[in-house]
N, C-alpha and C. Protein backbone atom coordinates (compact mmCIF):
# COMPACT_ATOMS: atom_id res chain seq x y z
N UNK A 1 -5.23 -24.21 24.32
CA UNK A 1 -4.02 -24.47 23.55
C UNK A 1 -3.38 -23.15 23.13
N UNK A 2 -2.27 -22.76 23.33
CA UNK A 2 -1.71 -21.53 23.28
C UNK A 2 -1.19 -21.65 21.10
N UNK A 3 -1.09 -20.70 20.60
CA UNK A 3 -0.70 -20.55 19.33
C UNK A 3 0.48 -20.05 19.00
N UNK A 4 0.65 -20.03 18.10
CA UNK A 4 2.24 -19.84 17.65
C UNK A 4 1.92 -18.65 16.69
N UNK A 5 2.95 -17.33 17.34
CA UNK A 5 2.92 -16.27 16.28
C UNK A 5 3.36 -16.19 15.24
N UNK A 6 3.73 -16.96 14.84
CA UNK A 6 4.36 -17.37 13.73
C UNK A 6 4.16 -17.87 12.42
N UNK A 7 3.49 -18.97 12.77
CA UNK A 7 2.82 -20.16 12.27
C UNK A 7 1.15 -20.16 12.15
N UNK A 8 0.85 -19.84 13.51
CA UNK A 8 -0.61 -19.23 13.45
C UNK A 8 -0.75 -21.08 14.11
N UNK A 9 -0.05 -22.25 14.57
CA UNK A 9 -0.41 -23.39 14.57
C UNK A 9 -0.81 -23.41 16.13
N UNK A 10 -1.24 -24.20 16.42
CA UNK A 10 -1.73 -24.35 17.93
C UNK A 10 -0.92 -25.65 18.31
N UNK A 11 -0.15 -25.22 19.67
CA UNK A 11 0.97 -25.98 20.15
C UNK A 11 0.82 -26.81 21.58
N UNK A 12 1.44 -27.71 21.90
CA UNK A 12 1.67 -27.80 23.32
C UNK A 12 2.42 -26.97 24.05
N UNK A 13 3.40 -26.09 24.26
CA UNK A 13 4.46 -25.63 24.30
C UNK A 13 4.91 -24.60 23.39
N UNK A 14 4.97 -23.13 23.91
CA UNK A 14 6.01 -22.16 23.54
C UNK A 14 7.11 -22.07 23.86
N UNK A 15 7.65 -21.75 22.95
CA UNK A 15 9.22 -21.08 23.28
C UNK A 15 9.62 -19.35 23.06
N UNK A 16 10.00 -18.91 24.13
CA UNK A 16 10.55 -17.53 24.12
C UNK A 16 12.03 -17.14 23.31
N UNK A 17 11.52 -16.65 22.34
CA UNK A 17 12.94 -16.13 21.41
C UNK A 17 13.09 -15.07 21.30
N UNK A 18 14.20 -14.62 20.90
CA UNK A 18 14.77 -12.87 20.73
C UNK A 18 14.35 -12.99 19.03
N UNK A 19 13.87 -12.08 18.00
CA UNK A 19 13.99 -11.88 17.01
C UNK A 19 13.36 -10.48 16.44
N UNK A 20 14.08 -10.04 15.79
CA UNK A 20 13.95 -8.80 15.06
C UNK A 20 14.11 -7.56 16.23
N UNK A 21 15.06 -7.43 17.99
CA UNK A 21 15.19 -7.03 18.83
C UNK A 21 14.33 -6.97 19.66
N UNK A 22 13.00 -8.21 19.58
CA UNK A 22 12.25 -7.99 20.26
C UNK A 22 11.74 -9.92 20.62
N UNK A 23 11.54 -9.64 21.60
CA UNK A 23 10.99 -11.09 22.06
C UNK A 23 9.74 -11.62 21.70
N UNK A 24 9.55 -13.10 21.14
CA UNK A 24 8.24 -13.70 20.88
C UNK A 24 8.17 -14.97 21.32
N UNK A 25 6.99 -15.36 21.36
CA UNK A 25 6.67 -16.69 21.34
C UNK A 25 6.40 -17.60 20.62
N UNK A 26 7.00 -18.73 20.07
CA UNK A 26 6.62 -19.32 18.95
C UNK A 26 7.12 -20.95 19.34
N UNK A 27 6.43 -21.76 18.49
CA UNK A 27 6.75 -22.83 18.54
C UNK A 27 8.40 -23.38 18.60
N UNK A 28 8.46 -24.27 18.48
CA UNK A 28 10.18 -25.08 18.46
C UNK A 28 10.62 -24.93 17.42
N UNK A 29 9.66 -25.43 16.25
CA UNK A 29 10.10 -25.39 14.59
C UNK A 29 9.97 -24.09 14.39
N UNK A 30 9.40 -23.10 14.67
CA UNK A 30 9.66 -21.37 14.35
C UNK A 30 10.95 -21.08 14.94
N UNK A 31 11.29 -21.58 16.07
CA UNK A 31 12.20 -21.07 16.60
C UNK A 31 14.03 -21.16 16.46
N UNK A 32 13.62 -22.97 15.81
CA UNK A 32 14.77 -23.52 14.73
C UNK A 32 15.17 -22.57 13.69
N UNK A 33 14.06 -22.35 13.10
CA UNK A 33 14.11 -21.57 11.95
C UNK A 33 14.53 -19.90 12.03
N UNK A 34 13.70 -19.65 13.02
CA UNK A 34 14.60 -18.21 13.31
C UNK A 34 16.17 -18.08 13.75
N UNK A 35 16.65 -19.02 14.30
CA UNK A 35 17.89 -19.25 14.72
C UNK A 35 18.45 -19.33 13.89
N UNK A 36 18.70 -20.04 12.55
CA UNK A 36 18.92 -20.02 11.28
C UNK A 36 19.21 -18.87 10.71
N UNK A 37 17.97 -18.67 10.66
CA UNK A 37 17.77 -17.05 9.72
C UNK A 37 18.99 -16.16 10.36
N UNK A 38 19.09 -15.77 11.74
CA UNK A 38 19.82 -15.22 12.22
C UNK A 38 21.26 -15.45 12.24
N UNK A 39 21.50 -16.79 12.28
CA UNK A 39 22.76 -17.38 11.63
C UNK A 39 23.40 -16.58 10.46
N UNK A 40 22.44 -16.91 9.48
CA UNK A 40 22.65 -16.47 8.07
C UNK A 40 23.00 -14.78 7.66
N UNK A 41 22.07 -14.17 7.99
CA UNK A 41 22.09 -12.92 8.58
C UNK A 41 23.34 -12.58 8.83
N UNK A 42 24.17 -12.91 10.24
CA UNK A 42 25.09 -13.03 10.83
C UNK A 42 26.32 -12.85 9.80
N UNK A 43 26.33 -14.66 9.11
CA UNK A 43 27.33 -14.44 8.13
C UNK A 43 27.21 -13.73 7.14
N UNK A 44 26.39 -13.62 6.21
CA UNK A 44 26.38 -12.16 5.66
C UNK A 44 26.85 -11.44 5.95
N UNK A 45 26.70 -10.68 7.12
CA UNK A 45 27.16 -9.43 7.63
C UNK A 45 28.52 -9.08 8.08
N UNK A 46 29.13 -10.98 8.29
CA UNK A 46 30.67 -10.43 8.32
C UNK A 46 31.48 -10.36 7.16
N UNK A 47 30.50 -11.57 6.25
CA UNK A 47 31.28 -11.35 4.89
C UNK A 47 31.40 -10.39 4.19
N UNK A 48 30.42 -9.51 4.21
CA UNK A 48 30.20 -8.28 3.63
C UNK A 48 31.39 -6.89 4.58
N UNK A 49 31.16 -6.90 5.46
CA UNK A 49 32.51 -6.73 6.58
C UNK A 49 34.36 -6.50 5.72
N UNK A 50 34.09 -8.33 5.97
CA UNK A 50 35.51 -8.36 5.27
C UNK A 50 35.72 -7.63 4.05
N UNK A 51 34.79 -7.94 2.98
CA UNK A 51 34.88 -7.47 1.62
C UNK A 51 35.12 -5.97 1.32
N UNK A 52 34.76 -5.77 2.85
CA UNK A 52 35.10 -3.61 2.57
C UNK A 52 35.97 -3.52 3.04
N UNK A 53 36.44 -4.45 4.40
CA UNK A 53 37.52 -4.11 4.93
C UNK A 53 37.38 -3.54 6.29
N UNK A 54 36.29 -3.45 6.68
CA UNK A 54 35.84 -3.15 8.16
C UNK A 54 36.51 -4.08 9.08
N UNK A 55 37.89 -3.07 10.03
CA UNK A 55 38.30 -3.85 11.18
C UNK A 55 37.26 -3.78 12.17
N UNK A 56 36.62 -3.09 12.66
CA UNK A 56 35.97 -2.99 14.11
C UNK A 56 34.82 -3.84 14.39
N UNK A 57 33.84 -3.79 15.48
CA UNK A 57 32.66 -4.67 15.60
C UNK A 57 32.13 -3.40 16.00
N UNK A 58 30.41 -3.20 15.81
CA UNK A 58 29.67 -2.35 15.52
C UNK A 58 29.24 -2.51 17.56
């Protein structure tokens, strides 16, 4: 049974995700959740953007 780096849970099935610029393996529900996180992240970072006034993309 392969494990989840994540979770530490033992799965049927990994999934390959991009996170923190580097690729892992983790379950479905880790991987929901990282997608999220990164979401969030995301908006943050433009809101914070706007609020200074930054036209460009990095």
């Amino acid at each position: 049974m392969p494990v989840c780096r994540t979770c530490k849970d033992e799965v049927d099935e990994l999934v390959s995700v991009k996170a923190e610029g580097r690729r892992i393996k983790v379950c479905e529900d880790c991987a929901e959740r990282l997608a999220e996180e990164a979401e969030i992240a995301e908006m943050s970072e433009s809101a914070m953007q706007d609020m200074m006034g930054y036209k460009g993309r990095r």
